[in-house]
N, C-alpha and C. Protein backbone atom coordinates (compact mmCIF):
# COMPACT_ATOMS: atom_id res chain seq x y z
N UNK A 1 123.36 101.78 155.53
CA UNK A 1 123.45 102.25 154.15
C UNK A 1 122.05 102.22 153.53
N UNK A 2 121.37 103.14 152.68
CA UNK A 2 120.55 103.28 151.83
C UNK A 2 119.95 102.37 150.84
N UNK A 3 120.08 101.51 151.03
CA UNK A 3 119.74 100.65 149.73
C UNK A 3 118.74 100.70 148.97
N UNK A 4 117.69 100.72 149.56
CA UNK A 4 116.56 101.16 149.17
C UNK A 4 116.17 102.69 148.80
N UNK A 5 116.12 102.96 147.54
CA UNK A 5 116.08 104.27 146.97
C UNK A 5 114.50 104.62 146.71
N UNK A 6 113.32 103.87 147.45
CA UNK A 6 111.99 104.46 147.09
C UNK A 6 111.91 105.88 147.56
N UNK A 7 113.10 106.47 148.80
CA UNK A 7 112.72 108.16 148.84
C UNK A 7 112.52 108.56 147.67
N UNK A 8 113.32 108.22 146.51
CA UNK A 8 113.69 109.32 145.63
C UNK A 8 112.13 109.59 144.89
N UNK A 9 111.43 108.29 145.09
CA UNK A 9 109.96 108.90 144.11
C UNK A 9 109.36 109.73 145.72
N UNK A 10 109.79 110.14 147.05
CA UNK A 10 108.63 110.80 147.49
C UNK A 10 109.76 112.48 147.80
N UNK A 11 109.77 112.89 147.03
CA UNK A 11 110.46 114.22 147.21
C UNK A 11 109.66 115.77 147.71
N UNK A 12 108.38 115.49 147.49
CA UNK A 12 107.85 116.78 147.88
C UNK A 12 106.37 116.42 148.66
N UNK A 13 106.13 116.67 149.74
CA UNK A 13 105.33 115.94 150.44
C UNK A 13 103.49 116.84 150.27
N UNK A 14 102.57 116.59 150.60
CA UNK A 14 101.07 117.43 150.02
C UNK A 14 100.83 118.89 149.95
N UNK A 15 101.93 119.10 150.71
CA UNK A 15 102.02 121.21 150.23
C UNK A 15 103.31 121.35 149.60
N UNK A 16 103.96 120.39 149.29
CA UNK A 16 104.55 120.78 148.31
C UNK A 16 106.10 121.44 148.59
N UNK A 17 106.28 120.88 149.50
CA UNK A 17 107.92 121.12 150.27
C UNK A 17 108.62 119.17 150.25
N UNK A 18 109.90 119.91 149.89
CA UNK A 18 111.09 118.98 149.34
C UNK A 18 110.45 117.98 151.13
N UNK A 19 110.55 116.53 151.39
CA UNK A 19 111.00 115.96 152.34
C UNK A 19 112.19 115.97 153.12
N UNK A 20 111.92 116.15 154.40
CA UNK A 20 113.24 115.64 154.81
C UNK A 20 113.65 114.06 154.56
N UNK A 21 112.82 112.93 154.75
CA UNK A 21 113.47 111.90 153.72
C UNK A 21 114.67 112.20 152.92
N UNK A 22 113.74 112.90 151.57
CA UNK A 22 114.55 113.09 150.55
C UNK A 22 115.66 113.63 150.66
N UNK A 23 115.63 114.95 151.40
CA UNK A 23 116.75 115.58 151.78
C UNK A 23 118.01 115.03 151.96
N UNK A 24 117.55 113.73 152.68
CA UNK A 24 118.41 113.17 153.77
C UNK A 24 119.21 111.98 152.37
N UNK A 25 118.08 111.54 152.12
CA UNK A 25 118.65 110.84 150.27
C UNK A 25 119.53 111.54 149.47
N UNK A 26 119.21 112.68 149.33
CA UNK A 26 120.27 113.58 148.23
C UNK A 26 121.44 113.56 148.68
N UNK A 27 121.39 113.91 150.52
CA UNK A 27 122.93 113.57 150.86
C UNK A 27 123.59 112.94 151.17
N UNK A 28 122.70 111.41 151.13
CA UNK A 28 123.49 110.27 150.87
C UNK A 28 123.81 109.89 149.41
N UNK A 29 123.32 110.62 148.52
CA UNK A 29 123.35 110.05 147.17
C UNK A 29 124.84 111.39 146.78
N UNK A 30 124.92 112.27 147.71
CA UNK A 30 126.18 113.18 147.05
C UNK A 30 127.39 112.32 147.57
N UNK A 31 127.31 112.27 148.85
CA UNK A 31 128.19 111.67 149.56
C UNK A 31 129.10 110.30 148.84
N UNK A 32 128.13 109.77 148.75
CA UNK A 32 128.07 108.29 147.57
C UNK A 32 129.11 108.92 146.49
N UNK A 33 128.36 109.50 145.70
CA UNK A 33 129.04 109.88 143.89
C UNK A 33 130.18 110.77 144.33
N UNK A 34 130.38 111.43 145.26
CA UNK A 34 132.04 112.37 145.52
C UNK A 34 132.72 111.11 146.19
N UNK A 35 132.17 110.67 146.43
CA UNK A 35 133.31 109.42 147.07
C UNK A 35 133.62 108.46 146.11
N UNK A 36 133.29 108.02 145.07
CA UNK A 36 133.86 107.15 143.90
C UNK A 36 135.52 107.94 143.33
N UNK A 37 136.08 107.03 143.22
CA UNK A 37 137.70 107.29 142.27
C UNK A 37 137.27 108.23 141.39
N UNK A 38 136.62 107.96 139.99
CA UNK A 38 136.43 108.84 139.38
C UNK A 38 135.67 110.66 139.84
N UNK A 39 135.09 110.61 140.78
CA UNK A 39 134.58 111.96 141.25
C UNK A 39 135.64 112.99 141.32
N UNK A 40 135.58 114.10 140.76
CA UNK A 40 136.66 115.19 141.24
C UNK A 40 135.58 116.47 142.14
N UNK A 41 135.95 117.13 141.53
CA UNK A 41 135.36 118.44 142.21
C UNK A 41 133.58 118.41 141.69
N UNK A 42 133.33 118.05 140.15
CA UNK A 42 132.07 117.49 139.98
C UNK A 42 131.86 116.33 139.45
N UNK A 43 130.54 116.10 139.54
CA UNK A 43 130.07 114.83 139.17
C UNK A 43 128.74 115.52 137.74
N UNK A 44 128.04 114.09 137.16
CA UNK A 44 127.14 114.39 136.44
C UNK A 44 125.76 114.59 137.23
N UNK A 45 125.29 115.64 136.98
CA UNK A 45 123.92 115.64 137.77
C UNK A 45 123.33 114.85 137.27
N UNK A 46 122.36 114.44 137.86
CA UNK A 46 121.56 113.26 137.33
C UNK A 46 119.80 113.73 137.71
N UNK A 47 119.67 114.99 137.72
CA UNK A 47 118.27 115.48 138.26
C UNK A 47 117.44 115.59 136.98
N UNK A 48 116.19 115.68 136.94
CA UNK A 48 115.42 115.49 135.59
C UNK A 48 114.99 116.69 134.49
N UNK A 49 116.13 117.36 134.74
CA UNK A 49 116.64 118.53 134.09
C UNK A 49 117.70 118.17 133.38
N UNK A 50 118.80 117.63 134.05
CA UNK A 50 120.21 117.61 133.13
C UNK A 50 120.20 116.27 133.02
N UNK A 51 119.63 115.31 133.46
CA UNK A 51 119.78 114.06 133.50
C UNK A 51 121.30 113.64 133.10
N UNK A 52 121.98 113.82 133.52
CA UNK A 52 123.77 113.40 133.90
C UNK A 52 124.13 113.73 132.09
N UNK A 53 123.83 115.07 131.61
CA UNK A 53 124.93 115.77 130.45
C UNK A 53 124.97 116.89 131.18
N UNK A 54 125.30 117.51 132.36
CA UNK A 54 125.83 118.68 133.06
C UNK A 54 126.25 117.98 134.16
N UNK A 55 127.30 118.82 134.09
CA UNK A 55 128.35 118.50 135.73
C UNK A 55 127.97 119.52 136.39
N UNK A 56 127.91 119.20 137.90
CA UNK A 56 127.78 120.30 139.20
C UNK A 56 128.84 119.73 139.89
N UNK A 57 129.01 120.95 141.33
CA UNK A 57 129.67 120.86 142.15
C UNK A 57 128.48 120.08 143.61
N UNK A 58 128.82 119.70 144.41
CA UNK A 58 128.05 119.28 145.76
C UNK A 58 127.43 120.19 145.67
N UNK A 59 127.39 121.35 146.04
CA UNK A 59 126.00 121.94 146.33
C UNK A 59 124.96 122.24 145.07
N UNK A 60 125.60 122.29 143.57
CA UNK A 60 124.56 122.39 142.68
C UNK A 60 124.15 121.32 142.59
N UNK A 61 124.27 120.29 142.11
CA UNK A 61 124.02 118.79 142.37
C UNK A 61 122.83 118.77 143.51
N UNK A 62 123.03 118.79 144.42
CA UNK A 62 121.99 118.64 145.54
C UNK A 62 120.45 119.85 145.45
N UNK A 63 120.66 120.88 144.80
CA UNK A 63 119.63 121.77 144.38
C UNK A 63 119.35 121.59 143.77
N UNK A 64 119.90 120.90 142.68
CA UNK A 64 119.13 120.33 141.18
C UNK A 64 118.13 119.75 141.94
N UNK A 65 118.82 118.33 142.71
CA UNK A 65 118.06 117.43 142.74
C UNK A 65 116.87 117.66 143.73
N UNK A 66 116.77 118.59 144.98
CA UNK A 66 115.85 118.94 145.36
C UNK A 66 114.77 119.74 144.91
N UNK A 67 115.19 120.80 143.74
CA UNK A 67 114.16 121.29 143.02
C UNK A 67 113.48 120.51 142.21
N UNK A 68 114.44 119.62 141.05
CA UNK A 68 113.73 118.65 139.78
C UNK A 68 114.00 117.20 140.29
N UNK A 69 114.50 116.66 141.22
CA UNK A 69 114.35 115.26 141.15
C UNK A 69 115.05 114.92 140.73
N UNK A 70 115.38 113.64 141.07
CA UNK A 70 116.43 112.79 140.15
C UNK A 70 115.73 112.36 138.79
N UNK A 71 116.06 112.28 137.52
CA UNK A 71 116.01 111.54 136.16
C UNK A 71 115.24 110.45 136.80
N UNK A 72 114.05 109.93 135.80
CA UNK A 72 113.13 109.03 135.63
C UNK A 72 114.27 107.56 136.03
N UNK A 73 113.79 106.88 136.91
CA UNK A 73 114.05 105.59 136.88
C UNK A 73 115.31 105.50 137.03
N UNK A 74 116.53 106.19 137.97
CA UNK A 74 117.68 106.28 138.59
C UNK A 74 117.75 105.83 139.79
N UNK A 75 117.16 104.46 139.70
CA UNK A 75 117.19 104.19 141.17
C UNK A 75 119.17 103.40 141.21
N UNK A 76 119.38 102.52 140.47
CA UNK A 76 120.42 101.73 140.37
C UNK A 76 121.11 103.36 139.79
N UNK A 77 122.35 103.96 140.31
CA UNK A 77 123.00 104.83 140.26
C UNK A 77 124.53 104.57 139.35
N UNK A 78 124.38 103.92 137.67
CA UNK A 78 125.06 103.68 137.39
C UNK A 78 125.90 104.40 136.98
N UNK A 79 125.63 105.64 136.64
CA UNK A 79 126.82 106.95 136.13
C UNK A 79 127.79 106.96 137.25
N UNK A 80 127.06 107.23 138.19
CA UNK A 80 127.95 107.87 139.55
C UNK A 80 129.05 106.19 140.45
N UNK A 81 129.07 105.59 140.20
CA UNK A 81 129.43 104.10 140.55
C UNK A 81 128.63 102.70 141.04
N UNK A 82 127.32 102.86 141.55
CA UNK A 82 126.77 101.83 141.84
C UNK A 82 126.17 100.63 140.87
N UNK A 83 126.88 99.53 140.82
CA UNK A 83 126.76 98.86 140.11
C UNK A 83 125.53 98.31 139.74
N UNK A 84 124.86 97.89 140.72
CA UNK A 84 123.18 97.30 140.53
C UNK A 84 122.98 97.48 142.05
N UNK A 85 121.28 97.57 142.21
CA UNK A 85 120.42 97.94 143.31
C UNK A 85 121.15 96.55 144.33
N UNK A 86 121.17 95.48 144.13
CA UNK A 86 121.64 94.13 145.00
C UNK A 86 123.16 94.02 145.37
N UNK A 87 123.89 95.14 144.81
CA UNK A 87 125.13 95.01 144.99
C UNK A 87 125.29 96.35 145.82
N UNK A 88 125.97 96.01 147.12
CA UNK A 88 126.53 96.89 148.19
C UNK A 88 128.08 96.98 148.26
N UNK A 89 127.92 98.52 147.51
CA UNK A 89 129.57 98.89 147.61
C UNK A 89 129.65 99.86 149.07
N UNK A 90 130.16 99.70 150.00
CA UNK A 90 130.67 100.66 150.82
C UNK A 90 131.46 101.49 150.72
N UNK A 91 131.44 102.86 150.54
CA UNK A 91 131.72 104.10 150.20
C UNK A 91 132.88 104.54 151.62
N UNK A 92 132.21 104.22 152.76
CA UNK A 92 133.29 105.02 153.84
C UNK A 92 134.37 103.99 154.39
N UNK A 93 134.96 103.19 153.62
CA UNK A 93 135.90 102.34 153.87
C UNK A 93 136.12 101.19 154.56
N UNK A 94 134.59 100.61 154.62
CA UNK A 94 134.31 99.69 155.24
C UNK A 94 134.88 97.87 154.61
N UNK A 95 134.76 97.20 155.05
CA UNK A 95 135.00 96.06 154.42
C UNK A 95 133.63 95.19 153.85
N UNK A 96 133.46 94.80 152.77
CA UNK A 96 132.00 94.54 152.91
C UNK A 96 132.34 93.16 152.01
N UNK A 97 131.05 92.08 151.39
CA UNK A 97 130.86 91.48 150.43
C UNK A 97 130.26 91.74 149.24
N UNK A 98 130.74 91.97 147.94
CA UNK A 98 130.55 92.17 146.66
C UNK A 98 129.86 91.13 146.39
N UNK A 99 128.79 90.47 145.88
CA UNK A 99 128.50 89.72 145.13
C UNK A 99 128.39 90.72 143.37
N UNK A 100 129.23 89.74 142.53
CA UNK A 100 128.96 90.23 141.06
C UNK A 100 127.95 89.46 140.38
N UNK A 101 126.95 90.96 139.56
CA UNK A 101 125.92 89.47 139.09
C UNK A 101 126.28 90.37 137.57
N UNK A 102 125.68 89.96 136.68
CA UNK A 102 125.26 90.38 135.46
C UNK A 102 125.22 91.71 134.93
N UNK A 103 124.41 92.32 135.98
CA UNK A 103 124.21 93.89 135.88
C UNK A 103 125.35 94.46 136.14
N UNK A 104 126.28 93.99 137.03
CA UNK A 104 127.59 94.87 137.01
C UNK A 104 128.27 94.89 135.20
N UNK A 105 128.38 93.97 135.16
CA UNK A 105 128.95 93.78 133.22
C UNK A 105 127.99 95.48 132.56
N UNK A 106 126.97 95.32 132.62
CA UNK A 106 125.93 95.74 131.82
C UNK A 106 126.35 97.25 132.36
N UNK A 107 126.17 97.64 133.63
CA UNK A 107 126.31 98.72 133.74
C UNK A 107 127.90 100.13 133.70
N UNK A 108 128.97 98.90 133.66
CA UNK A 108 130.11 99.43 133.38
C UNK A 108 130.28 99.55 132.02
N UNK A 109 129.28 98.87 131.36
CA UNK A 109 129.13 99.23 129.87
C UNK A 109 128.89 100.05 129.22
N UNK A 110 127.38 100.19 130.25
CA UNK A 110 126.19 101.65 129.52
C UNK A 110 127.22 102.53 129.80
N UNK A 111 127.85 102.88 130.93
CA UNK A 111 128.68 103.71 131.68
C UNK A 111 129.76 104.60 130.42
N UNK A 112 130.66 103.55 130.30
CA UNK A 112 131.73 103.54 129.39
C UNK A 112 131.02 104.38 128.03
N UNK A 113 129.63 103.45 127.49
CA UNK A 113 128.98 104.10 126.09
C UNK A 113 128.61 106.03 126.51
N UNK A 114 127.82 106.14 127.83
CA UNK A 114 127.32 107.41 127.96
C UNK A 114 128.98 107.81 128.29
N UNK A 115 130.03 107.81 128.74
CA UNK A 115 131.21 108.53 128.39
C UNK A 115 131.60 108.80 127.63
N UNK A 116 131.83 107.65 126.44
CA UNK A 116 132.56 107.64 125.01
C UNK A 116 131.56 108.87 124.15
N UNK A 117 130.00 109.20 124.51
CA UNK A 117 129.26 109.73 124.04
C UNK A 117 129.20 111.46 124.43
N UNK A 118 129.68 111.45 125.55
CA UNK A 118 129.86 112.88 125.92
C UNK A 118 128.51 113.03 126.77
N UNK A 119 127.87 112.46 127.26
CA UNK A 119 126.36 112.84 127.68
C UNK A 119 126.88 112.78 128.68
């Protein structure tokens, strides 16, 4: 699993083509957010264009994010379900250990506020 999200700052490499890294990030990061309960057909993009107030489908979602990037400082993926960077949720049905720290509180919060808000 991905844990480490530093691809997301290297997305376009010295001429200026998307990484395969990144590539390979976006489709672990779709994979991820369509696989949460709440996901239906879209999710909130979170690229630094719509920064998660537009919904896409998987493939717009993933073009956002390869053209503009993910939103400034989205490393902890709290819109889409990931609770904090130290907490490993397994997505493909694995059995894993949750540790809950603090940031889970915090981020089912912001979560809840950017819902109640429409963004």
């Amino acid at each position: 699993m991905m844990d480490d999200h530093s691809w997301i700052d290297r997305r376009v490499d010295d001429s200026g083509f998307v990484t395969d890294e990144f590539k390979e990030g976006v489709q672990f990061f779709v994979r991820f957010a369509f696989s949460r309960p709440k996901a239906k057909s879209e999710i909130k993009c979170p690229c630094s264009k719509c920064k998660c107030r537009k919904w896409g489908n998987p493939k717009v979602v993933s073009m956002h994010l390869c053209k503009h990037g993910f939103m400034n400082n989205y490393y902890t993926w709290y819109v889409h379900g990931k609770t904090s960077s130290n907490t490993v949720r397994n997505f493909e049905g694995e059995s894993s250990s949750i540790k809950f720290v603090r940031n889970d509180v915090d981020a089912l919060y912001h979560e809840m506020v950017v819902d109640a808000m429409g963004a």
